[in-house]
Protein backbone atom coordinates (compact mmCIF):
# COMPACT_ATOMS: atom_id res chain seq x y z
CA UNK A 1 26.25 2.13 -13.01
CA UNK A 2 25.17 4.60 -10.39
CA UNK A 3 22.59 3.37 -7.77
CA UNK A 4 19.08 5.39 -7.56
CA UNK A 5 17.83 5.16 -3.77
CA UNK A 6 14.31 4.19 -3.68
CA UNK A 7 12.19 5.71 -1.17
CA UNK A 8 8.61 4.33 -0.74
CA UNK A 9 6.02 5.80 0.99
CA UNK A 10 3.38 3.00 0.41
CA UNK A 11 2.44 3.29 4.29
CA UNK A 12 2.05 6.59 4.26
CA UNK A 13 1.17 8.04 0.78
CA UNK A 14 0.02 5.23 -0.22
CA UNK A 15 -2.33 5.10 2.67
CA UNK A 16 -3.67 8.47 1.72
CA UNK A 17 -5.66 6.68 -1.02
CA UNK A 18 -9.98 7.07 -0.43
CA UNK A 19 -11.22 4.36 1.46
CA UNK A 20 -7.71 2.77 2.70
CA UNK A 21 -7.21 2.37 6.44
CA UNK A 22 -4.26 0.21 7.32
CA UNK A 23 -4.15 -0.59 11.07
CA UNK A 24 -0.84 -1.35 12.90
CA UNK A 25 -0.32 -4.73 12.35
CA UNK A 26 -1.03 -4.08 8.51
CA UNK A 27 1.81 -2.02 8.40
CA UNK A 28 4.41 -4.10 10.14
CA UNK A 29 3.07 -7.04 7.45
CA UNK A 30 3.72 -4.78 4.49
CA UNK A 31 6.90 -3.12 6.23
CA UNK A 32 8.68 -6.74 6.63
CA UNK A 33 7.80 -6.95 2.88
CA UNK A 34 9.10 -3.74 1.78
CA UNK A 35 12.83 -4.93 3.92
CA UNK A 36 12.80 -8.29 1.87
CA UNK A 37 11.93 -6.60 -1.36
CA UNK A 38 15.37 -4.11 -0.95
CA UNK A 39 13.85 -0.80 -0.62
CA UNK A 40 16.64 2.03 0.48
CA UNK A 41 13.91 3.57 2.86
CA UNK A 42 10.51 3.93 4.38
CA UNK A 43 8.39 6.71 4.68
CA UNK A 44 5.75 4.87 7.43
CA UNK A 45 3.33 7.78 8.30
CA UNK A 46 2.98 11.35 9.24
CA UNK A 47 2.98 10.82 12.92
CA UNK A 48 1.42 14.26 14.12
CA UNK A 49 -1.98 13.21 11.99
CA UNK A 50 -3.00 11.06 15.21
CA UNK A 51 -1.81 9.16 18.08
CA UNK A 52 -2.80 5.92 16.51
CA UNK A 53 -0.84 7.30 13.46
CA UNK A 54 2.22 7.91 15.62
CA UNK A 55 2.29 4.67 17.55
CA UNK A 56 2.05 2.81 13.93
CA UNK A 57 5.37 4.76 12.95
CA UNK A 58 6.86 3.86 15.89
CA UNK A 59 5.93 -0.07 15.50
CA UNK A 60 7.51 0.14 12.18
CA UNK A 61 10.02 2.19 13.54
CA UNK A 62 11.47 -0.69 16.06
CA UNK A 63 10.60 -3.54 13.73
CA UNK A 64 12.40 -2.77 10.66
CA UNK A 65 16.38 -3.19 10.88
CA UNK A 66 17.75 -2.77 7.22
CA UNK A 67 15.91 0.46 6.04
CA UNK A 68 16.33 3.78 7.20
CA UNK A 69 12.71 4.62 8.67
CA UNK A 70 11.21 7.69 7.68
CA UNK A 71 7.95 10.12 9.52
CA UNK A 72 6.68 13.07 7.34
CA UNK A 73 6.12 16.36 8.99
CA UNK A 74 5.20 19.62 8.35
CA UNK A 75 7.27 22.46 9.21
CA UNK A 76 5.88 23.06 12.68
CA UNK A 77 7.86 22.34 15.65
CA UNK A 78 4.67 20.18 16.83
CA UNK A 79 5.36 17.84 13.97
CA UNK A 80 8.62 17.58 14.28
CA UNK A 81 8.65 16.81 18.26
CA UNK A 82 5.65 13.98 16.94
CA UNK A 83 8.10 12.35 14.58
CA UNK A 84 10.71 12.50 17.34
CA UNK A 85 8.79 10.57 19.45
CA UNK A 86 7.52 8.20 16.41
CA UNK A 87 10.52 7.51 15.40
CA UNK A 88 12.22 6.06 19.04
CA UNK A 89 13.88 2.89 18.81
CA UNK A 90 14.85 2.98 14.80
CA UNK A 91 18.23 2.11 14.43
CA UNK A 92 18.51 4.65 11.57
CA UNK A 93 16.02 7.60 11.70
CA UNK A 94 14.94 10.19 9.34
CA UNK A 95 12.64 13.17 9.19
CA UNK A 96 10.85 14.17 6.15
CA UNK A 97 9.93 17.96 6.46
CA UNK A 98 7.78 19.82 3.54
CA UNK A 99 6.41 23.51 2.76
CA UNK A 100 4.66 24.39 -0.07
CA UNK A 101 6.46 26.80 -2.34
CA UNK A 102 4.39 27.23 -6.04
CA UNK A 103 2.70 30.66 -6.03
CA UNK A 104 -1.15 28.91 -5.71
CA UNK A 105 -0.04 27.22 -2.79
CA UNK A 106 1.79 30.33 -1.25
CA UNK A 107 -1.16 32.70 -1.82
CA UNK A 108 -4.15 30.57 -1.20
CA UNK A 109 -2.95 27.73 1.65
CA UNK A 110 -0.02 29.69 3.26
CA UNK A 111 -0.68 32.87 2.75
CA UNK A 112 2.71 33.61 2.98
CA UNK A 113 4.97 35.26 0.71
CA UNK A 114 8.20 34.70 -0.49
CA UNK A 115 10.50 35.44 2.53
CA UNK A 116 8.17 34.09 4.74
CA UNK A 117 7.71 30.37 3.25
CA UNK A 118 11.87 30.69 3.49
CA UNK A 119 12.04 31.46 6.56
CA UNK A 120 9.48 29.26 8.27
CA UNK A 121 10.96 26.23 5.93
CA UNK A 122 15.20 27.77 7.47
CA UNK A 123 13.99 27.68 11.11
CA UNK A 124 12.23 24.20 10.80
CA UNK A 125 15.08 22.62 9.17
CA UNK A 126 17.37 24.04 12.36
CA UNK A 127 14.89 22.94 14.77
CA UNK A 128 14.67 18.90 13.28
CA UNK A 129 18.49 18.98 12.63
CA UNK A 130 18.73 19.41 16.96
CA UNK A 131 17.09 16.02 16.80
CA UNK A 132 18.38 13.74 13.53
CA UNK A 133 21.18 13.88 11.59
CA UNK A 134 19.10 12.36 8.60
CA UNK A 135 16.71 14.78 6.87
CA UNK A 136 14.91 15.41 3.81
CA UNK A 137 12.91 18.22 2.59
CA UNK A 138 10.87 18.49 -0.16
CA UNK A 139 9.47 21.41 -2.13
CA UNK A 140 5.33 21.20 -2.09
CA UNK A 141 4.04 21.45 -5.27
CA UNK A 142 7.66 22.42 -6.74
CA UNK A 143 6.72 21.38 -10.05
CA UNK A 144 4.55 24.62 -10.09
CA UNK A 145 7.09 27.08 -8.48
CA UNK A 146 9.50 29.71 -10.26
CA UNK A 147 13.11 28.32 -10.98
CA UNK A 148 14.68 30.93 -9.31
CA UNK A 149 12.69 30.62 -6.32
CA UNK A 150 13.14 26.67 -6.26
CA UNK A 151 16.81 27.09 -6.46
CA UNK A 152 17.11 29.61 -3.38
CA UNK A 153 15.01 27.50 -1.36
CA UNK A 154 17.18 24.33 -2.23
CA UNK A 155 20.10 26.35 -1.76
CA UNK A 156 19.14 27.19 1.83
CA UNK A 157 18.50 23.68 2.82
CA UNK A 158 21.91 22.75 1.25
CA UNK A 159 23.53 24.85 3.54
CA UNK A 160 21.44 23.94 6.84
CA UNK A 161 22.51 20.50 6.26
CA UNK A 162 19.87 18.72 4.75
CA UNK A 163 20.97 14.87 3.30
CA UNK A 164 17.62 14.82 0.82
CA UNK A 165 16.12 17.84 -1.51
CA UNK A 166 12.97 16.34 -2.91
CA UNK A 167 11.39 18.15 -5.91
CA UNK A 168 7.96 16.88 -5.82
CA UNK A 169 5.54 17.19 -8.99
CA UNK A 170 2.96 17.36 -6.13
CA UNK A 171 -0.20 17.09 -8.75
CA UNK A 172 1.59 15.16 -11.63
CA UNK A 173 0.90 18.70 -13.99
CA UNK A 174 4.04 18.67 -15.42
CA UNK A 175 5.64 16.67 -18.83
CA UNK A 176 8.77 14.65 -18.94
CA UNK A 177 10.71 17.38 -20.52
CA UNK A 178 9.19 19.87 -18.25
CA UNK A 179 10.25 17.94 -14.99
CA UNK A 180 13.68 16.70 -16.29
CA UNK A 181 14.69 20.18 -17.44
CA UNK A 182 14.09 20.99 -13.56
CA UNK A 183 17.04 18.73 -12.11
CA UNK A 184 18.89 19.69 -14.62
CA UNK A 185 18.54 23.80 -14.03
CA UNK A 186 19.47 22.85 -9.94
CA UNK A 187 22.81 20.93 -10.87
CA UNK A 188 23.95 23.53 -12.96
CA UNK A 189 22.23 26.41 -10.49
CA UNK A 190 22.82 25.54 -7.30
CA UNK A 191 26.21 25.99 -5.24
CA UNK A 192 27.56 23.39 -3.46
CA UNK A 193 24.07 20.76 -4.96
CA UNK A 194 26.17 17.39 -5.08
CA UNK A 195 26.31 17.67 -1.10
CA UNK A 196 22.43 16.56 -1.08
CA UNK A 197 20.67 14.09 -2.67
CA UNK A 198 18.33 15.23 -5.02
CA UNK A 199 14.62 13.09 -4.83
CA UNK A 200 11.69 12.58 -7.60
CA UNK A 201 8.49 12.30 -6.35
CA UNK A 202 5.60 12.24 -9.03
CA UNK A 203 2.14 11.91 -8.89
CA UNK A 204 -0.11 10.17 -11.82
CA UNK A 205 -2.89 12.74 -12.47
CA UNK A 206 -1.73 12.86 -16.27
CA UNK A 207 -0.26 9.18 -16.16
CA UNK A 208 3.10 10.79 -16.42
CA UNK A 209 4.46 9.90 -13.17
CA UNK A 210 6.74 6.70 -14.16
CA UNK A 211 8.04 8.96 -17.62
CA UNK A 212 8.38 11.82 -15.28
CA UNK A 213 10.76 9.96 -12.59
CA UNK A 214 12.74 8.37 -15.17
CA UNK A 215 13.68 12.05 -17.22
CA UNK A 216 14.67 13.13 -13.36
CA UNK A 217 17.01 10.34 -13.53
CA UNK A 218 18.37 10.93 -16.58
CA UNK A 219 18.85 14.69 -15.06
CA UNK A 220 20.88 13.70 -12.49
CA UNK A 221 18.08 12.37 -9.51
CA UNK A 222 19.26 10.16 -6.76
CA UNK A 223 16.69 9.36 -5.22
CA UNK A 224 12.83 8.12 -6.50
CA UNK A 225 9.86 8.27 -4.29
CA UNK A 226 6.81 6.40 -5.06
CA UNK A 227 4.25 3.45 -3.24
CA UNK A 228 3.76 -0.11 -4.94
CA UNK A 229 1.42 -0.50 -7.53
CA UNK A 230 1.47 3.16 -7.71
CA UNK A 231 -1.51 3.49 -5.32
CA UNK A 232 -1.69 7.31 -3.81
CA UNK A 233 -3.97 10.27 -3.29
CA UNK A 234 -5.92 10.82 -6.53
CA UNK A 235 -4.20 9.20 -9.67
CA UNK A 236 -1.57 7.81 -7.47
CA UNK A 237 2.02 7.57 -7.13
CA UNK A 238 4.78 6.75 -9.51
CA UNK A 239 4.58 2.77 -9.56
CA UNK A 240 8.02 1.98 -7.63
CA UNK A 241 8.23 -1.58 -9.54
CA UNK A 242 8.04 0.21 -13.09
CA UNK A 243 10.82 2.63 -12.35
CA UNK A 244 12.63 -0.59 -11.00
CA UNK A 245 11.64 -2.33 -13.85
CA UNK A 246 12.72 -0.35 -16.83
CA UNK A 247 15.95 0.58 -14.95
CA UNK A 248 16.27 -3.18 -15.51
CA UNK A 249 15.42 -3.87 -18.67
CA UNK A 250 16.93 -0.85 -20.12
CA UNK A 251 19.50 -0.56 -18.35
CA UNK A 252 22.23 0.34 -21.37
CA UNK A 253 19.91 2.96 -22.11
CA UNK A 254 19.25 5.03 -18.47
CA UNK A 255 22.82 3.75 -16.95
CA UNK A 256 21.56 3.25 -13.34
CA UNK A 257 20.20 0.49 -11.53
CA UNK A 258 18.39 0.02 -7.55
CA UNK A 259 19.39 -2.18 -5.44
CA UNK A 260 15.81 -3.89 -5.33
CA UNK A 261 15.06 -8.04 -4.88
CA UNK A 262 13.19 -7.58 -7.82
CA UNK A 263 11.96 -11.07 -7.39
CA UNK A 264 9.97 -9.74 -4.68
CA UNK A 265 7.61 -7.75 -6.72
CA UNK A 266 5.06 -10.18 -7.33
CA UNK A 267 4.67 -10.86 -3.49
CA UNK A 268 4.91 -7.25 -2.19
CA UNK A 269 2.17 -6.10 -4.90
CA UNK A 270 -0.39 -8.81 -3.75
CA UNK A 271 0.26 -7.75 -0.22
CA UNK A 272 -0.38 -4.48 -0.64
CA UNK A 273 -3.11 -5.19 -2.83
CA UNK A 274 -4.61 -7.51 -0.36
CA UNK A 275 -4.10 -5.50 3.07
CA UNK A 276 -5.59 -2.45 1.32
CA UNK A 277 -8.31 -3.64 -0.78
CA UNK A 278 -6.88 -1.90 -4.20
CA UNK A 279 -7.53 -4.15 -6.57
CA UNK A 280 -4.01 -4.32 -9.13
CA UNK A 281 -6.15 -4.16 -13.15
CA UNK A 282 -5.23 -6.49 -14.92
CA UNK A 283 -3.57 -4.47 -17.58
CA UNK A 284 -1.22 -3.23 -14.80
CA UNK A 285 2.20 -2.50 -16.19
CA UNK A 286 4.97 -5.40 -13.81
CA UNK A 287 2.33 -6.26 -11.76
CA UNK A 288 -0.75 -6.85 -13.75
CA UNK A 289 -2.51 -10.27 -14.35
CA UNK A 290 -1.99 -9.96 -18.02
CA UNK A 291 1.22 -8.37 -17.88
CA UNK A 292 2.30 -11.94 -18.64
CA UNK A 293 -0.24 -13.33 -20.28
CA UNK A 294 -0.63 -13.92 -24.55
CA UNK A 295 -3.97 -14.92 -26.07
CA UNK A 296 -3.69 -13.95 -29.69
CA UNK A 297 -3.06 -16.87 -32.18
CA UNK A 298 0.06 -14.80 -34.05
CA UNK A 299 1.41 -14.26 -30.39
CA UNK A 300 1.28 -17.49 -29.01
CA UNK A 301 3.35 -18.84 -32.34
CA UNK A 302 5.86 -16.55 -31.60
CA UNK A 303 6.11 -17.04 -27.87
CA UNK A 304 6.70 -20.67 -28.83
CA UNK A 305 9.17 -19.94 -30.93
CA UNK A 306 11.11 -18.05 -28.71
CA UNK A 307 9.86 -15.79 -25.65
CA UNK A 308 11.71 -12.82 -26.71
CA UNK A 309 9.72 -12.35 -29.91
CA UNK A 310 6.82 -10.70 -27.40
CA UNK A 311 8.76 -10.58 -23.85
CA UNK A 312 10.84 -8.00 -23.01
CA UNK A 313 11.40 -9.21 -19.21
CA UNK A 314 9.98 -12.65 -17.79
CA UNK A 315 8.01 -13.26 -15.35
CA UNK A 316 10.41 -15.28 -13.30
CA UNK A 317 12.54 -12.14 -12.42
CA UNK A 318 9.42 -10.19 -11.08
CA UNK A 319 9.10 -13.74 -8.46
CA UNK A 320 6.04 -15.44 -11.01
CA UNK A 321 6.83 -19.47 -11.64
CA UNK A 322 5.50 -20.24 -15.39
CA UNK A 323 5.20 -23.91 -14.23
CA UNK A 324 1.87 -24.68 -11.81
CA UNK A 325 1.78 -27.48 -8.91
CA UNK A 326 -1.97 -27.78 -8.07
CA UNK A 327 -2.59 -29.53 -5.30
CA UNK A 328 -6.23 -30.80 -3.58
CA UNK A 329 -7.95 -32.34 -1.10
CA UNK A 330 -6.11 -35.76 -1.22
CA UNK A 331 -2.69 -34.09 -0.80
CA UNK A 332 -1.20 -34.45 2.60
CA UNK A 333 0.39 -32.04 5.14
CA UNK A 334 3.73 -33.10 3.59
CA UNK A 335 2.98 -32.33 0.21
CA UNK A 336 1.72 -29.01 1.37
CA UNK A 337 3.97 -28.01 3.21
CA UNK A 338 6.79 -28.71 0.42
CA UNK A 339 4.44 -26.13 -1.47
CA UNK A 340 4.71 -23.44 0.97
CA UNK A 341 8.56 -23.68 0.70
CA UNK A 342 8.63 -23.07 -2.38
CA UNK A 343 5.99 -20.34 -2.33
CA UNK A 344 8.27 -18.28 -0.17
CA UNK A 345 6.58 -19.58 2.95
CA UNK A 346 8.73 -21.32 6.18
CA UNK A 347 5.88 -21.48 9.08
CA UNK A 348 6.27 -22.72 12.38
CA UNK A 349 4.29 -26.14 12.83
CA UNK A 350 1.46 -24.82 14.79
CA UNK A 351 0.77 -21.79 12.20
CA UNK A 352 1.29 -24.64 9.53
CA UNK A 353 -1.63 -26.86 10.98
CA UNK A 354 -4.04 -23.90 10.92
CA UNK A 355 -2.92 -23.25 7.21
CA UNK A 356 -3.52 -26.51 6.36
CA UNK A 357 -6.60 -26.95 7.92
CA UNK A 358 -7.83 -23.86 6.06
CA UNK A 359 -6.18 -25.44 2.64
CA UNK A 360 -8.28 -28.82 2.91
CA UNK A 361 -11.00 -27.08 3.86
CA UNK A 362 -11.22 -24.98 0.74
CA UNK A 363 -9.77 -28.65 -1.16
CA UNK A 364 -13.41 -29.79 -0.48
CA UNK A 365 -14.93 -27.11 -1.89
CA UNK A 366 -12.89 -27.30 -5.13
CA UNK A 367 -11.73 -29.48 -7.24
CA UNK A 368 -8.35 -27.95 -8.13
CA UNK A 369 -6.54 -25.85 -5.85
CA UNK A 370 -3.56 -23.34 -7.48
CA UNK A 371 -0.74 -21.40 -6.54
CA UNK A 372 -3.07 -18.50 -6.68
CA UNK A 373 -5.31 -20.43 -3.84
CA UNK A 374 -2.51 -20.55 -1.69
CA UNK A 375 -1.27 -17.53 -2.19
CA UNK A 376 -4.45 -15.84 -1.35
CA UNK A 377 -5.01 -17.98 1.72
CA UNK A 378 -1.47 -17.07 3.49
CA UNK A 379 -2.18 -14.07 2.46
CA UNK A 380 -5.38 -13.29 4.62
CA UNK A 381 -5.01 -12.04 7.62
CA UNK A 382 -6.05 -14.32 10.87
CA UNK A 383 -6.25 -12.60 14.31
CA UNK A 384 -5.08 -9.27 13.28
CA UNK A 385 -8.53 -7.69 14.58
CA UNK A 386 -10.34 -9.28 17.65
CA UNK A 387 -13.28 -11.28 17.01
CA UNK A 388 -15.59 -9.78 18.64
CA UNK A 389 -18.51 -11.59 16.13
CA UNK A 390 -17.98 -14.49 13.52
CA UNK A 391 -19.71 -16.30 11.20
CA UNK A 392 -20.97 -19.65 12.58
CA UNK A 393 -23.88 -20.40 9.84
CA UNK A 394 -25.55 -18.91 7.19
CA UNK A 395 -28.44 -19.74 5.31
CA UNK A 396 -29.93 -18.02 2.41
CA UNK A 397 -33.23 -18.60 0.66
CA UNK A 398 -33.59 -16.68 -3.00
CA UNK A 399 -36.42 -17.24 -5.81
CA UNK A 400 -36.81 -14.51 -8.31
CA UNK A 401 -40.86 -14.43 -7.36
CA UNK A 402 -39.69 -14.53 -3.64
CA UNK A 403 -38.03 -12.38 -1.22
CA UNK A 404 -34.45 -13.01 -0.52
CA UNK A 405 -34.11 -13.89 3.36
CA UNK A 406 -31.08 -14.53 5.23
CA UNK A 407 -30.77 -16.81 8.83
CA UNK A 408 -27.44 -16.27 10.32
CA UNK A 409 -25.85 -18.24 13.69
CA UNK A 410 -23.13 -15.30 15.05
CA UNK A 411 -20.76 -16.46 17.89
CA UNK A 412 -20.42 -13.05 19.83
CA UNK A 413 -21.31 -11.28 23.32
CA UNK A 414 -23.09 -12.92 25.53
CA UNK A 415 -21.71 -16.30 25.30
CA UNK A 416 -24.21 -17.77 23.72
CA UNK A 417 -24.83 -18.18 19.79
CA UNK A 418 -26.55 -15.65 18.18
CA UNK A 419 -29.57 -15.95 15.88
CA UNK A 420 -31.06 -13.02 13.44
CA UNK A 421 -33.26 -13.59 10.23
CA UNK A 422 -34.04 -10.77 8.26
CA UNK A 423 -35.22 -9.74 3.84
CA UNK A 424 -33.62 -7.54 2.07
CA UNK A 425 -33.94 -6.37 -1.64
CA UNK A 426 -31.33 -9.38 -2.66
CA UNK A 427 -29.30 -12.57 -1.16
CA UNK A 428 -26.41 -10.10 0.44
CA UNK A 429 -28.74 -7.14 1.54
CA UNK A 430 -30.60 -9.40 3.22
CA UNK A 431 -27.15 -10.97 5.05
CA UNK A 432 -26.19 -7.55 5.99
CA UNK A 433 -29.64 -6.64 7.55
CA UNK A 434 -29.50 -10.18 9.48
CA UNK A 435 -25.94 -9.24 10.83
CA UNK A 436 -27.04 -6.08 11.73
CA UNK A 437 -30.34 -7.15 13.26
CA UNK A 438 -28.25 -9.90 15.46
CA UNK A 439 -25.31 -7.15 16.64
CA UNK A 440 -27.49 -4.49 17.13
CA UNK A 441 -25.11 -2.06 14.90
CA UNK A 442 -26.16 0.81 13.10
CA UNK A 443 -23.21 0.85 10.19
CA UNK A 444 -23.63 2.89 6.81
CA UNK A 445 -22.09 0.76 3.57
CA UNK A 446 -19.70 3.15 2.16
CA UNK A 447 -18.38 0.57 -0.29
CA UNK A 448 -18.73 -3.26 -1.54
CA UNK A 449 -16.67 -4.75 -4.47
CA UNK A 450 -16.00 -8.40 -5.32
CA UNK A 451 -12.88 -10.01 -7.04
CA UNK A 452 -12.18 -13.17 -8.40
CA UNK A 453 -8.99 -14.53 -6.85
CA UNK A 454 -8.34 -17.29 -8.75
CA UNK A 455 -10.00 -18.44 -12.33
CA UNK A 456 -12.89 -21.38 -13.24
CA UNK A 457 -16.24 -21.93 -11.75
CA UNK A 458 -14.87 -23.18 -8.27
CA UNK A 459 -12.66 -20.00 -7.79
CA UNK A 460 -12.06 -17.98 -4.82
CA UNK A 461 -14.04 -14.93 -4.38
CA UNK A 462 -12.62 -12.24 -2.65
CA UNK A 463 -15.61 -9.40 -1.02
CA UNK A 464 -14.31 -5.93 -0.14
CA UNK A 465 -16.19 -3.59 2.24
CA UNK A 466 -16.35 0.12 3.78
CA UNK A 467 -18.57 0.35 7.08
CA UNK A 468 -18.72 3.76 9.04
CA UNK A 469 -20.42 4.96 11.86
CA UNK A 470 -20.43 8.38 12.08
CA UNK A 471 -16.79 9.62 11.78
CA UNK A 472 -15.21 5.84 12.05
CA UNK A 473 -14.77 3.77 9.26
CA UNK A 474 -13.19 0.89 8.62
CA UNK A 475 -12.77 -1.85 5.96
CA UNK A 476 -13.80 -5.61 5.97
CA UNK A 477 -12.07 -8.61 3.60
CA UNK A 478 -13.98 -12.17 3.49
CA UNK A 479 -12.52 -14.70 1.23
CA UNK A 480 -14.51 -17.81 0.15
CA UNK A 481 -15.72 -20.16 -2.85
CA UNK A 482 -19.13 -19.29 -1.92
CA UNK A 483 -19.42 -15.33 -2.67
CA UNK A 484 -22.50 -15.08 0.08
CA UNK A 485 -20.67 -16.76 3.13
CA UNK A 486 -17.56 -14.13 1.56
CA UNK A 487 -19.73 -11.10 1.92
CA UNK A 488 -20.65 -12.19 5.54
CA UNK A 489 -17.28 -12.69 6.60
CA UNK A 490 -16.12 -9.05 4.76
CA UNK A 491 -18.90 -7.18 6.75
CA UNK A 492 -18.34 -9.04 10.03
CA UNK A 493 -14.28 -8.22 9.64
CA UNK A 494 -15.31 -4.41 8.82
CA UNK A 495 -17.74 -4.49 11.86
CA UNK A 496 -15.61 -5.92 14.48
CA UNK A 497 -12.27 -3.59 13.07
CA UNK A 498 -15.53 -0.33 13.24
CA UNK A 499 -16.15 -1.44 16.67
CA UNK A 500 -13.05 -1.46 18.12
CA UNK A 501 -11.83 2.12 16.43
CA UNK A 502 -15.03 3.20 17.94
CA UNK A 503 -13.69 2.23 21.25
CA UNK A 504 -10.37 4.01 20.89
CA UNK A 505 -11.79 6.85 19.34
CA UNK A 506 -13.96 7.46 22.47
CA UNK A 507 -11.26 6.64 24.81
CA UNK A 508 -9.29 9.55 23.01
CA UNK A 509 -12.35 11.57 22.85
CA UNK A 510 -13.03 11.14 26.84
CA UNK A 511 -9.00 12.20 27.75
CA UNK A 512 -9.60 15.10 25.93
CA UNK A 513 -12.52 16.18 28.27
């Protein structure tokens, strides 16, 4: 079977999606994940979008050792020199360059015509090749330009050398046929095509983006781009684990298979779930909670009968265990630690003990703790954003004939503890005006959404926040049994992640004066 490269841009396309803001050390965490799950290569930012942007890239950039390590840029010498600098220290660089080329784009956003989009998109290709010998360019909005047009553009970058031609259906307008029909017309149009790669990118506007990537690979594609659990601007991406998926599953049918750890999936989708704040629905194709999952009567029979009667893949080759160790607060450091092994997890001792401090903690508060419980608590981050405040009581009083009030303890600057009470028109307005009271903060709330993590009465809820302050924004995770003491810690996280951006943002701002 012939391989199909996968190229994710979770950290940067993915990134693009409203309301996500990952910060460094959120990037290395899901980049380390992306390297165990197998993918070919990385697309980890546009670097000329901001400094902080840039130094991300290049954290990712030196950290990474399997994948090649790619920065998007424009076709602007500017970018390109920023992705040169981004991209120091990879041991196997490449630059992603792009132009629009569809007639809207060319008349409204460029305003360029023809010969001029061809020539910018010649001399930038030139200019990057001076710097990597690795380089892909992609079509904007290609799904919308003329064939013949496409082809002569392609044509040009197959002769300055480029390794990738990516063909991007840049607003997921077009159908399977439609998109298909494309690679096929550039294989047979092309001179000299099989020296490049050609790449699918597909966006989910129409909720064609995994059909759409698959007819490109039955047209001849090498390459697929898309972001885990299909997260992206708009609609999203083409779900990277579906394409791997039903390469998988069907493979007699498409003839081509990645070279993914596809029993990584389940782990590299909660990441990114967690560490962005998407939530995955439940009906999520792979990935989902259900995906696995049988409640009618006539489906159950036949599950017990044999799996195959309503499984087409199990949940085992994805990285899910069918079989549940639940563990609570009498287990000991032993047991738990035999749990973490075979959750994936091999800590050193001292990031053990402050795991399982945090485990028997949350063992007192319920009376069952599941893989799911685990999962989520390894999964949080700890220390990725300083503390500048923290949670160190709350107390909330709430009658329906009274007025919620909230009495908070904060451990912040000065040294000593910090005390606010303060209404509100319910239990977690009344939090938030108490935290804001004691820190002195004026902060909008963009957004708040709460998850269960687990399931039962006792389960872990997980509270998801957007603060900003002006132009900054940032978002907050708090994970607890007790939703209120959750929506603390979420706004506190937000808060202290808004302050420091705010710091950096004026430091930039001042060196600019």
């Amino acid at each position: 079977m012939r391989k199909i490269y996968i190229f994710d841009t979770t950290l940067r396309d993915g990134e693009q999606s409203p309301g996500v803001n990952l910060n460094t050390q959120e990037k290395l965490e899901i980049a380390y994940q992306l390297e165990k799950l197998g993918i070919d290569r990385m697309e980890a930012g546009f670097p000329a979008a901001s400094p902080g942007d840039l130094a991300a890239v290049n954290a990712v950039a030196r950290a990474v050792k399997n994948v090649t390590v790619i920065g998007l840029s424009r076709s602007r010498e500017s970018d390109i020199d920023a992705v040169k600098e981004a991209l120091q220290g990879a041991q196997d660089p490449c630059i992603h360059l792009f132009l629009a080329t569809s007639p809207i784009h060319r008349q409204h956003k460029l305003r360029m015509d023809k010969g001029q989009v061809l020539e910018t998109a010649q001399a930038a290709i030139r200019y990057a090749k001076k710097y990597f010998s690795k380089l892909e360019f992609s079509l904007e909005d290609a799904g919308r330009t003329e064939l013949d047009f496409m082809a002569e553009v392609v044509g040009m970058a197959v002769r300055e050398g480029a390794s990738v031609v990516n063909i991007p259906d840049t607003v997921g307008y077009l159908n399977p046929s439609e998109y298909g029909a494309i690679f096929k017309y550039l294989k047979e149009n092309v001179p000299d095509i099989d020296r490049v790669q050609l790449s699918a990118h597909c966006h989910n506007d129409l909720g064609m983006a995994t059909a759409n990537t698959l007819a490109a690979i039955q047209n001849g594609a090498d390459q697929i781009e898309g972001t885990i659990n299909g997260i992206g601007e708009r609609a999203g991406n083409t779900a990277i684990e579906e394409v791997a998926m039903a390469l998988e599953t069907r493979s007699n049918f498409f003839g081509a298979k990645t070279s993914l750890v596809l029993s990584e999936i389940s782990r590299t989708s909660r990441l990114v779930s967690k560490l962005t704040g998407m939530v995955v629905p439940g009906n999520k194709a792979i990935v989902g909670a259900n995906a696995f999952a049988h409640e009618s009567g006539i489906h159950q029979d036949g599950m017990l009968k044999e799996k195959t009667t309503y499984e087409i893949m199990t949940p085992e080759t994805i990285g899910l265990k069918e079989s549940k160790l639940v563990l609570g607060k009498h287990s000991g450091r032993h047991a738990f630690r035999d749990k973490l092994t075979d959750l994936g997890y091999d800590l050193p001792d001292d990031v053990l003990n402050a795991a399982f401090s945090r485990f028997k903690d949350l063992a007192d508060r319920k009376k069952e703790v599941s893989d799911e419980d685990i999962l989520a608590l390894m999964e949080e981050r700890l220390g990725v954003t300083p503390e500048i405040y923290s949670l160190r009581t709350l107390y909330v009083t709430y009658g329906n004939e009274a007025t919620p009030t909230a009495k908070l303890i904060l451990n912040g600057p000065p040294e000593e503890p910090i005390v606010a009470v303060a209404e509100g028109n319910g239990s977690v307005d009344a939090i938030y005006n108490a935290i804001d009271q004691a820190t002195r903060e004026e902060v909008k709330l963009d957004d708040y959404s709460i998850k269960s993590v687990t399931q039962g009465k006792d389960a872990q809820g997980e509270v998801h926040v957007i603060l900003s302050q002006g132009i900054v924004a940032a978002a907050g995770r708090g994970l607890s049994t007790d939703i209120l003491e959750a929506s603390a810690r979420a706004y506190l996280d937000a808060l202290n992640k808004l302050i420091e951006k705010r710091k950096t943002y004026t430091k930039r701002e001042n060196a600019h004066l």
